[in-house]
N, C-alpha and C. Protein backbone atom coordinates (compact mmCIF):
# COMPACT_ATOMS: atom_id res chain seq x y z
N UNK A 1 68.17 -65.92 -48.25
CA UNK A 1 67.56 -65.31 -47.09
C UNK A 1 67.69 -63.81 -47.21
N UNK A 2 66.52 -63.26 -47.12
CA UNK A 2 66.74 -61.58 -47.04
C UNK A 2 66.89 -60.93 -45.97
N UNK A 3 67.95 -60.06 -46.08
CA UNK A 3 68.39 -58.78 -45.27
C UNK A 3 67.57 -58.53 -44.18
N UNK A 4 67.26 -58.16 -43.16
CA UNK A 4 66.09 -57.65 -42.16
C UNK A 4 66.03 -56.31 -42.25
N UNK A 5 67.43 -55.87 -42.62
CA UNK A 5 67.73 -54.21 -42.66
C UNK A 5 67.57 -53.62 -43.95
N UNK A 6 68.55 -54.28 -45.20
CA UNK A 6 68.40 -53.75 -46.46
C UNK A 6 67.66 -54.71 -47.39
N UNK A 7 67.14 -55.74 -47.26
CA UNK A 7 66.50 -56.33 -48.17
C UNK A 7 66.79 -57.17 -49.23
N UNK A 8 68.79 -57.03 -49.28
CA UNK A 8 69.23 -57.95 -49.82
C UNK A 8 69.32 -59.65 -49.88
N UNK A 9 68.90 -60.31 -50.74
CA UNK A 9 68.73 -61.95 -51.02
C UNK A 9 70.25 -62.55 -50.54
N UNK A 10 71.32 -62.25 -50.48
CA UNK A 10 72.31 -62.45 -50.33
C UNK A 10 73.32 -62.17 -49.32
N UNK A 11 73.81 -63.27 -48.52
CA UNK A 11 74.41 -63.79 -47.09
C UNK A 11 74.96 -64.80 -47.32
N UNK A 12 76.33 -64.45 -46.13
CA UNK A 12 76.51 -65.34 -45.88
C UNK A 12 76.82 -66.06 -44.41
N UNK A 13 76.88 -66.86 -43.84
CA UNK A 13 76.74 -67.94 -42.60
C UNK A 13 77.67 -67.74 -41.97
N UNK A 14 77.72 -67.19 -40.60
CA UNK A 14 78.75 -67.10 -39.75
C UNK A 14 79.00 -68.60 -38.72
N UNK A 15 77.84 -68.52 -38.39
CA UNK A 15 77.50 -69.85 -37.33
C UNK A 15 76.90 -70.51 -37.82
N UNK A 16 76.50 -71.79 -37.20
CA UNK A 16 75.10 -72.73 -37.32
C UNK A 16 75.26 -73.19 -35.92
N UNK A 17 74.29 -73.30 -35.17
CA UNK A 17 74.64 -74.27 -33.79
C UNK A 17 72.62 -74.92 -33.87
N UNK A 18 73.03 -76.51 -32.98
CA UNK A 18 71.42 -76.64 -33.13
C UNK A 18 70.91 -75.97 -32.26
N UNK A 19 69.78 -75.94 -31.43
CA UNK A 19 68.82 -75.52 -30.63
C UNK A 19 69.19 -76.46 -29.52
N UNK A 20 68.79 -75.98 -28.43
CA UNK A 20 68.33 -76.75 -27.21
C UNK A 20 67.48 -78.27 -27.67
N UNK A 21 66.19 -78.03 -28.40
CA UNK A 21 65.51 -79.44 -28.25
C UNK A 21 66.03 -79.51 -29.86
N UNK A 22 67.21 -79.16 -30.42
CA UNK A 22 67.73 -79.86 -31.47
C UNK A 22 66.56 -80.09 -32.65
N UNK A 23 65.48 -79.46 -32.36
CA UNK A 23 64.31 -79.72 -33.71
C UNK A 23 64.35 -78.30 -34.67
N UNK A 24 65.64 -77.53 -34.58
CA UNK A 24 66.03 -76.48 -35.66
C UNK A 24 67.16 -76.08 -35.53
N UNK A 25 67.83 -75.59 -36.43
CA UNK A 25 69.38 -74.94 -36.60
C UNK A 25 69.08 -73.29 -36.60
N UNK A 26 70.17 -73.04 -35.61
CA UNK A 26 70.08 -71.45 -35.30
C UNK A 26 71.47 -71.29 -36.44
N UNK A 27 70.95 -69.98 -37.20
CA UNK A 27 72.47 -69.38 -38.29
C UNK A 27 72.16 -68.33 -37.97
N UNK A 28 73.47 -67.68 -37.59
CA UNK A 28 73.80 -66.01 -37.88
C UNK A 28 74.32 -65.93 -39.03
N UNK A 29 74.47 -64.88 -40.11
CA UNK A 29 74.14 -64.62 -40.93
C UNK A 29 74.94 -62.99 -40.98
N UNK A 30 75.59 -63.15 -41.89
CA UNK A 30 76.09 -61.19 -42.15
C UNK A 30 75.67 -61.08 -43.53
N UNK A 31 74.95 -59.82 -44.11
CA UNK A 31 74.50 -59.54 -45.48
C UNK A 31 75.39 -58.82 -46.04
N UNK A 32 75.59 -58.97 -47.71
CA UNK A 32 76.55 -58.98 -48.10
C UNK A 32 76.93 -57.47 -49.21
N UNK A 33 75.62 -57.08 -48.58
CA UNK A 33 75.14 -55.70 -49.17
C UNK A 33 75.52 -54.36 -47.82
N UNK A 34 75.36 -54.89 -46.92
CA UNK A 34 75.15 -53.40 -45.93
C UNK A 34 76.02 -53.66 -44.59
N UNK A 35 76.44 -55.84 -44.82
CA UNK A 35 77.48 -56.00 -43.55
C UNK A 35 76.84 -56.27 -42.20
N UNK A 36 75.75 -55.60 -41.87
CA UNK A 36 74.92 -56.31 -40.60
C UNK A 36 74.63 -57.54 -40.43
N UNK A 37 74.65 -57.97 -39.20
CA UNK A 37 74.17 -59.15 -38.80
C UNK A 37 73.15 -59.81 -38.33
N UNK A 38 72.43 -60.96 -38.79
CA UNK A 38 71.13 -61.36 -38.12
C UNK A 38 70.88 -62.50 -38.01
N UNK A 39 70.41 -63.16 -37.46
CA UNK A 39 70.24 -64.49 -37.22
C UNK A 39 68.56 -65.19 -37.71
N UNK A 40 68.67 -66.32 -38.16
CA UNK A 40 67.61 -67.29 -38.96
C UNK A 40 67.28 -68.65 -37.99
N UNK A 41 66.36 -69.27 -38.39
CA UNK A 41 66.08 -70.55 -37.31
C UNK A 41 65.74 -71.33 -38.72
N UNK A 42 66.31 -73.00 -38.84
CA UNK A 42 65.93 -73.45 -39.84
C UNK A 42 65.31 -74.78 -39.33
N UNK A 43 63.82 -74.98 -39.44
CA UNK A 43 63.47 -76.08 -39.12
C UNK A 43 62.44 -76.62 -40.30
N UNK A 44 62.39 -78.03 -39.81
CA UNK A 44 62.35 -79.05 -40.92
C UNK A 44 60.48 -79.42 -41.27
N UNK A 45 60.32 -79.04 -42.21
CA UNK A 45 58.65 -78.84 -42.43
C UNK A 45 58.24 -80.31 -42.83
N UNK A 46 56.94 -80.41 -41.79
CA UNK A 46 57.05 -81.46 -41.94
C UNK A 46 55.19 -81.63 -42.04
N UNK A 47 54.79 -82.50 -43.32
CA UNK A 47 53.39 -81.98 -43.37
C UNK A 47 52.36 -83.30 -42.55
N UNK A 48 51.39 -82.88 -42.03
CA UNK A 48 50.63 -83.29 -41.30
C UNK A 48 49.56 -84.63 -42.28
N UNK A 49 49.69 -86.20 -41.20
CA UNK A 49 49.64 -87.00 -42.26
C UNK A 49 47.94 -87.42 -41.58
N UNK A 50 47.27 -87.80 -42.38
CA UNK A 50 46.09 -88.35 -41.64
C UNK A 50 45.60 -89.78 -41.96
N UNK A 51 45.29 -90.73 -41.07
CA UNK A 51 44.68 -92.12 -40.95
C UNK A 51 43.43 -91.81 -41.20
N UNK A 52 43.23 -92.65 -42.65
CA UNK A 52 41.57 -93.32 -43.02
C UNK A 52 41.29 -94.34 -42.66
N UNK A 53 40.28 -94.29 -41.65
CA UNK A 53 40.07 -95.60 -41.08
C UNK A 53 38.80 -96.33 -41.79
N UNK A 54 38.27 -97.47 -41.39
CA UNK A 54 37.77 -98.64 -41.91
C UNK A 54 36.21 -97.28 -42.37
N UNK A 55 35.25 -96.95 -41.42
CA UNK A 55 34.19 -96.45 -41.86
C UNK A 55 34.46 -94.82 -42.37
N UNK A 56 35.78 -94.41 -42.76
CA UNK A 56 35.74 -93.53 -43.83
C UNK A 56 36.17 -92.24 -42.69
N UNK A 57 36.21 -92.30 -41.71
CA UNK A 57 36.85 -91.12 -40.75
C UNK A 57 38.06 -90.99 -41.46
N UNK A 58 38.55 -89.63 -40.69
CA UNK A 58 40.12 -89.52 -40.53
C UNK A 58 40.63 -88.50 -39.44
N UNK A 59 41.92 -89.40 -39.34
CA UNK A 59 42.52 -88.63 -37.33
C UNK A 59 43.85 -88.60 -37.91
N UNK A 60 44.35 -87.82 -36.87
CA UNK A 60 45.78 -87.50 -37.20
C UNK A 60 47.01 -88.81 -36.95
N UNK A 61 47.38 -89.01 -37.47
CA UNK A 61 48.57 -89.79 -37.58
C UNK A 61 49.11 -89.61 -36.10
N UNK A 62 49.21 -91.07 -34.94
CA UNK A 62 49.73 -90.71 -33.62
C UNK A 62 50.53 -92.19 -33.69
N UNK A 63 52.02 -92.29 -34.03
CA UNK A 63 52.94 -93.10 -33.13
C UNK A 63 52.47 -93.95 -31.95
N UNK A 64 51.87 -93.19 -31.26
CA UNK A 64 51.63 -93.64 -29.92
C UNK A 64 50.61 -94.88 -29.75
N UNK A 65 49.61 -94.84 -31.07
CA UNK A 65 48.92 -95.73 -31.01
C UNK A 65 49.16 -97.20 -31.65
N UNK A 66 50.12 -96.81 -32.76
CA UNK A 66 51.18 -98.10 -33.21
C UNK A 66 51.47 -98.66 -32.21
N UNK A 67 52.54 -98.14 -31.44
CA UNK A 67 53.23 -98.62 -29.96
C UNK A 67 52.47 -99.28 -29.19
N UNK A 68 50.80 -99.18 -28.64
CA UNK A 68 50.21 -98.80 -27.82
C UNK A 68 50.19 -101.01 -28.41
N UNK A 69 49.62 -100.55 -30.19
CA UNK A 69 49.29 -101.96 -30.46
C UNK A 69 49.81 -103.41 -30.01
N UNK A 70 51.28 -102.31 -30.30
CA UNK A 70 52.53 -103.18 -30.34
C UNK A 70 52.74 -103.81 -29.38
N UNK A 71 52.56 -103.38 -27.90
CA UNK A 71 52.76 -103.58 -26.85
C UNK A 71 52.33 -104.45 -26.37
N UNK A 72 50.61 -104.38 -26.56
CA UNK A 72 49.34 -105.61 -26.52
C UNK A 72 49.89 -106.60 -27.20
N UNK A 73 50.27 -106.93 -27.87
CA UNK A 73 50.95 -107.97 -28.85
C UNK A 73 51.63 -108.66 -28.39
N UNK A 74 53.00 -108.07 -28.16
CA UNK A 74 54.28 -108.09 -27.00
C UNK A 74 53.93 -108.63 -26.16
N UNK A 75 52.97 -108.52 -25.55
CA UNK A 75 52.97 -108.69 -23.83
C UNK A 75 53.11 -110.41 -23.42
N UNK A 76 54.06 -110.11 -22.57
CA UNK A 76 54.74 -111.75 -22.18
C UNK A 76 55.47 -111.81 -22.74
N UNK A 77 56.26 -111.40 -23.97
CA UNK A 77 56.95 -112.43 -25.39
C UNK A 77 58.50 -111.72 -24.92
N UNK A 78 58.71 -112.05 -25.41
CA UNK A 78 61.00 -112.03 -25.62
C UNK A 78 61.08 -110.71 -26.45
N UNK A 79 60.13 -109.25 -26.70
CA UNK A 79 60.04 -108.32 -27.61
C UNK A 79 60.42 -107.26 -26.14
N UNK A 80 61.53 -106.30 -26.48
CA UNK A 80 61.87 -105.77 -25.94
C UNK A 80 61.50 -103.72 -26.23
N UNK A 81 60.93 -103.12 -25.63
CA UNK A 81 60.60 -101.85 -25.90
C UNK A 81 61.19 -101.12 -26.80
N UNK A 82 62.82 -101.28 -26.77
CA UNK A 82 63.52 -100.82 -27.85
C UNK A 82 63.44 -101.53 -29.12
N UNK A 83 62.55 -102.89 -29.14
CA UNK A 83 62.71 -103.32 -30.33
C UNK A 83 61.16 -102.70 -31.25
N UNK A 84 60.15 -102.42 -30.03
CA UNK A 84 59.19 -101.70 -30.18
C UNK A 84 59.35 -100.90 -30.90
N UNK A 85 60.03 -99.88 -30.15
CA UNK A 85 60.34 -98.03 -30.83
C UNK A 85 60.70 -98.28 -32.12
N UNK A 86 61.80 -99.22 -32.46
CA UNK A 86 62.46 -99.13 -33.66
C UNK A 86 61.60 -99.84 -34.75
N UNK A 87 60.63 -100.56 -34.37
CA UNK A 87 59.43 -100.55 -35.19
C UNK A 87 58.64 -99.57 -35.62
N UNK A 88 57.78 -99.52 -35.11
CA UNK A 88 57.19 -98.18 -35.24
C UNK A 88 57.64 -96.53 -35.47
N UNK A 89 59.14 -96.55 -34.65
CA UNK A 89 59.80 -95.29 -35.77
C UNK A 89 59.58 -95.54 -37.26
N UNK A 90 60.15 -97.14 -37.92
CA UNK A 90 60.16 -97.12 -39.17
C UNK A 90 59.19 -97.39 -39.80
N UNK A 91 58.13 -97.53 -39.23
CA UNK A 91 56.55 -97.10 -40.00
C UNK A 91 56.75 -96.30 -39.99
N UNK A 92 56.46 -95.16 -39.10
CA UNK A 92 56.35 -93.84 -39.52
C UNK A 92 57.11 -93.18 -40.39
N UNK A 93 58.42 -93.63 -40.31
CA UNK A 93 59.40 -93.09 -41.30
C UNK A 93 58.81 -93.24 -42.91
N UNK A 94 58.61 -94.58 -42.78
CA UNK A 94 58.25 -95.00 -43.66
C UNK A 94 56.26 -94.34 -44.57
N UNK A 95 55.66 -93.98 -44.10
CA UNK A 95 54.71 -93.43 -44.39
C UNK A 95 55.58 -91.83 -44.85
N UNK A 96 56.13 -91.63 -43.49
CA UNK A 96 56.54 -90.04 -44.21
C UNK A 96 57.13 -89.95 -45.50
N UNK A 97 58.20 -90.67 -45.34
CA UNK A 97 58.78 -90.77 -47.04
C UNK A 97 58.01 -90.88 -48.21
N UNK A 98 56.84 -91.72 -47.88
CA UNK A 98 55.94 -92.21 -49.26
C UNK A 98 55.51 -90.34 -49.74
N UNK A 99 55.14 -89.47 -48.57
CA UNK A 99 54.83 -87.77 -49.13
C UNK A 99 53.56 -87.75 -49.20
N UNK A 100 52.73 -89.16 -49.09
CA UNK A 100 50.97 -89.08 -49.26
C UNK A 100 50.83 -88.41 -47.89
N UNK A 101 49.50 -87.90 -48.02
CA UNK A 101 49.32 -86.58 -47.18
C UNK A 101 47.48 -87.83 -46.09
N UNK A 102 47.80 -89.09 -47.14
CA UNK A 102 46.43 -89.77 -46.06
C UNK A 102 46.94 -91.24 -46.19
N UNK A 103 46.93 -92.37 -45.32
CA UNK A 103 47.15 -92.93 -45.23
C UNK A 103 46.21 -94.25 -44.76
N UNK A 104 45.72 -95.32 -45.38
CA UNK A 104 45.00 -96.24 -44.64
C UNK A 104 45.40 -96.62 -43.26
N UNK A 105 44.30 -97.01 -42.45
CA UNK A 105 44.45 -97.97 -41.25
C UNK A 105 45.11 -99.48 -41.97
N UNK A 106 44.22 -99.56 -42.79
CA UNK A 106 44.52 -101.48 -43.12
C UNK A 106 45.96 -101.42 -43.51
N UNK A 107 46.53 -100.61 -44.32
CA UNK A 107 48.07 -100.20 -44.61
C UNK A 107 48.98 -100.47 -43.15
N UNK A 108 48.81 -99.10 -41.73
CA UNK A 108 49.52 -99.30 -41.26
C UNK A 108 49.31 -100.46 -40.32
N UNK A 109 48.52 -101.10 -40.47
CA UNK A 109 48.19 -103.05 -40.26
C UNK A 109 48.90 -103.67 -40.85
N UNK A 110 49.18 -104.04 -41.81
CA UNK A 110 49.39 -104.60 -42.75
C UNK A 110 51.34 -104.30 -42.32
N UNK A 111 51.55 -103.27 -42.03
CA UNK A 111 53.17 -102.76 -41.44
C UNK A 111 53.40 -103.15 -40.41
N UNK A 112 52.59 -103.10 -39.36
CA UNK A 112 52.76 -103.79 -38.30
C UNK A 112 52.96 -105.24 -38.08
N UNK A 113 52.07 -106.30 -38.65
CA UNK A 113 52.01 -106.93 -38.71
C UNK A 113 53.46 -107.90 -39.63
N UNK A 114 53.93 -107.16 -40.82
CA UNK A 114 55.17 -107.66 -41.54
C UNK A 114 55.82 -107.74 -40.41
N UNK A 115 56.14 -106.43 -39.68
CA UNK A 115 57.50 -106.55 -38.51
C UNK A 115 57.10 -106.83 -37.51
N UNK A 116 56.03 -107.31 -37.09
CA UNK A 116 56.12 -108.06 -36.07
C UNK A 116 56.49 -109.80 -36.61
N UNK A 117 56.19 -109.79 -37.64
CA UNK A 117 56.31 -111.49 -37.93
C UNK A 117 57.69 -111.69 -37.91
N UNK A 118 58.41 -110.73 -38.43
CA UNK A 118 59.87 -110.75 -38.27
C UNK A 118 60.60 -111.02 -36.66
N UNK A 119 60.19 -110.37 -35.74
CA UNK A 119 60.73 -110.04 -34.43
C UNK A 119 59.75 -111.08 -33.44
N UNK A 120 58.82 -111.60 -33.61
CA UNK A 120 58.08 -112.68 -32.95
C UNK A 120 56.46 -113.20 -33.69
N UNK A 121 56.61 -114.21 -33.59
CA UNK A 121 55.54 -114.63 -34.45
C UNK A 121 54.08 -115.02 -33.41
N UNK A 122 54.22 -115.10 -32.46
CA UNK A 122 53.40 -115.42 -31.36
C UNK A 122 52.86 -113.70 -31.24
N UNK A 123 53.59 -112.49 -31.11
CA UNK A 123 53.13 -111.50 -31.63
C UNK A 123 52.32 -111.51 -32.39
N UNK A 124 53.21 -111.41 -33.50
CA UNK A 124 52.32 -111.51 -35.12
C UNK A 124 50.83 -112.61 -35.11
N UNK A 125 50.65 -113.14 -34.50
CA UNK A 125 49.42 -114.35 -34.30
C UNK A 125 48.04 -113.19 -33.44
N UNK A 126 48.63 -112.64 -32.42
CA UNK A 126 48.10 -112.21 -31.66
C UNK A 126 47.44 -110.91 -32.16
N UNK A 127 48.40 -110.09 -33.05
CA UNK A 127 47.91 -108.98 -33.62
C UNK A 127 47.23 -109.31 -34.70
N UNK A 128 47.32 -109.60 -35.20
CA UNK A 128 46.41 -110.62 -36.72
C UNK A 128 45.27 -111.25 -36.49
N UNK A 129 45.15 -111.74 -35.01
CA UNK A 129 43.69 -112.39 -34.55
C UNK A 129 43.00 -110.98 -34.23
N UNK A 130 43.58 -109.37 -33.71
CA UNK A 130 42.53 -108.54 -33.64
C UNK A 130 42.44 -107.66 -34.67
N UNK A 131 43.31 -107.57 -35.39
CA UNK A 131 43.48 -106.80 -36.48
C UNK A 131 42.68 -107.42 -37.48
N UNK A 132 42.56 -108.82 -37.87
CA UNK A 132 41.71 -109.33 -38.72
C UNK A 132 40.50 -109.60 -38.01
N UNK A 133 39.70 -109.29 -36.81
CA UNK A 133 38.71 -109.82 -36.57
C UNK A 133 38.32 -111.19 -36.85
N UNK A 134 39.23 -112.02 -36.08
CA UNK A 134 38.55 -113.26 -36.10
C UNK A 134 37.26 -113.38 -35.56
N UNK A 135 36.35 -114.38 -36.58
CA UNK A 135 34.87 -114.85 -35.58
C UNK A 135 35.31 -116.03 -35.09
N UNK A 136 35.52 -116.79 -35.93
CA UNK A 136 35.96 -118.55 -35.39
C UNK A 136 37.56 -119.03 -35.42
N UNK A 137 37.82 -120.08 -34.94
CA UNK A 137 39.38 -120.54 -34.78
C UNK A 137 39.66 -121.27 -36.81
N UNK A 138 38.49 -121.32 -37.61
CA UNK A 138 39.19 -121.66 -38.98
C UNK A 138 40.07 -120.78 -39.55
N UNK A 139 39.46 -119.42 -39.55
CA UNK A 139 40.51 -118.41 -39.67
C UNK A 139 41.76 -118.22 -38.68
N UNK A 140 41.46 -118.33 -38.10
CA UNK A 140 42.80 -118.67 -37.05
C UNK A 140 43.75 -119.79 -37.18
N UNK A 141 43.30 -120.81 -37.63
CA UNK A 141 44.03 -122.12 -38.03
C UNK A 141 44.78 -121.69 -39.65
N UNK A 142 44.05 -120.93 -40.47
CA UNK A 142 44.10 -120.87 -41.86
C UNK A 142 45.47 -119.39 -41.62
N UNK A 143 45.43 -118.66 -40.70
CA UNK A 143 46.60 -118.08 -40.34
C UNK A 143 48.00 -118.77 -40.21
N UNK A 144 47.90 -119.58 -39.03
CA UNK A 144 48.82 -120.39 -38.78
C UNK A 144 49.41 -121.37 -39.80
N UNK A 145 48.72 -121.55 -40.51
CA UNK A 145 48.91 -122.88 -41.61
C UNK A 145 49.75 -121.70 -42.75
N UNK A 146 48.97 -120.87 -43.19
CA UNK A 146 49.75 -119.97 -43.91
C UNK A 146 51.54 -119.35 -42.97
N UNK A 147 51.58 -119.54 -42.20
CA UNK A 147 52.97 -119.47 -41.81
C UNK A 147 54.13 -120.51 -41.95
């Protein structure tokens, strides 16, 4: 980190404390050239992911609409909101880690659908009948049978 005053590359860390909304680390900082003090903000870069959907668009990557799925799915079943969140956090986690900068729809389908089969399968039935566009109940039967 350079100096603000002399321009020197070289410091060292007096403090670190997080922030209020905890989404960066505040460091003061004394340089090791001239002795003044200054303070840095270190937050976590994080690059912007985008959904390709079925006819070739793309939108920004929103959590909210995982959840939104999830929920429709859920509804009535023994699936509890927190078991929600912790789904869909780990999609997302999970996309972020991969570092691809675009991501299919049918992909984060295909994620949803694994963990929901895990956490309720009457879910998983429900999201799979709109996610796959059923026309008739053979595909629907040919679901079930595959379970």
């Amino acid at each position: 980190m350079k100096c603000i005053y002399c321009g020197c590359e070289e410091s060292k860390v007096l403090d670190s404390r997080s922030t209020d909304e905890s989404n960066s680390i505040r460091r003061r900082r004394e340089c090791l050239n001239c002795g003044k003090r200054f303070t840095t903000y270190e937050t976590v870069e994080t690059v912007p992911i985008l959904v390709v959907k079925k006819d070739g668009s793309r939108q920004p990557f929103n959590i909210e609409k995982i959840k939104c799925g999830m929920i429709k799915a859920c509804e009535k079943r023994p699936v509890s909101m927190a078991q929600i969140d912790e789904m869909a956090e780990d999609i997302e986690k999970n996309i972020q880690n991969s570092l691809r900068q675009e991501v299919s729809s049918q992909e984060i389908g295909e994620m949803i659908m694994e963990r929901l089969k895990k956490v309720d399968e009457i879910a998983y039935v429900r999201f799979a009948s709109v996610y796959r566009q059923f026309k008739d109940v053979t595909n629907f039967i040919k679901l079930i049978t595959e379970m």
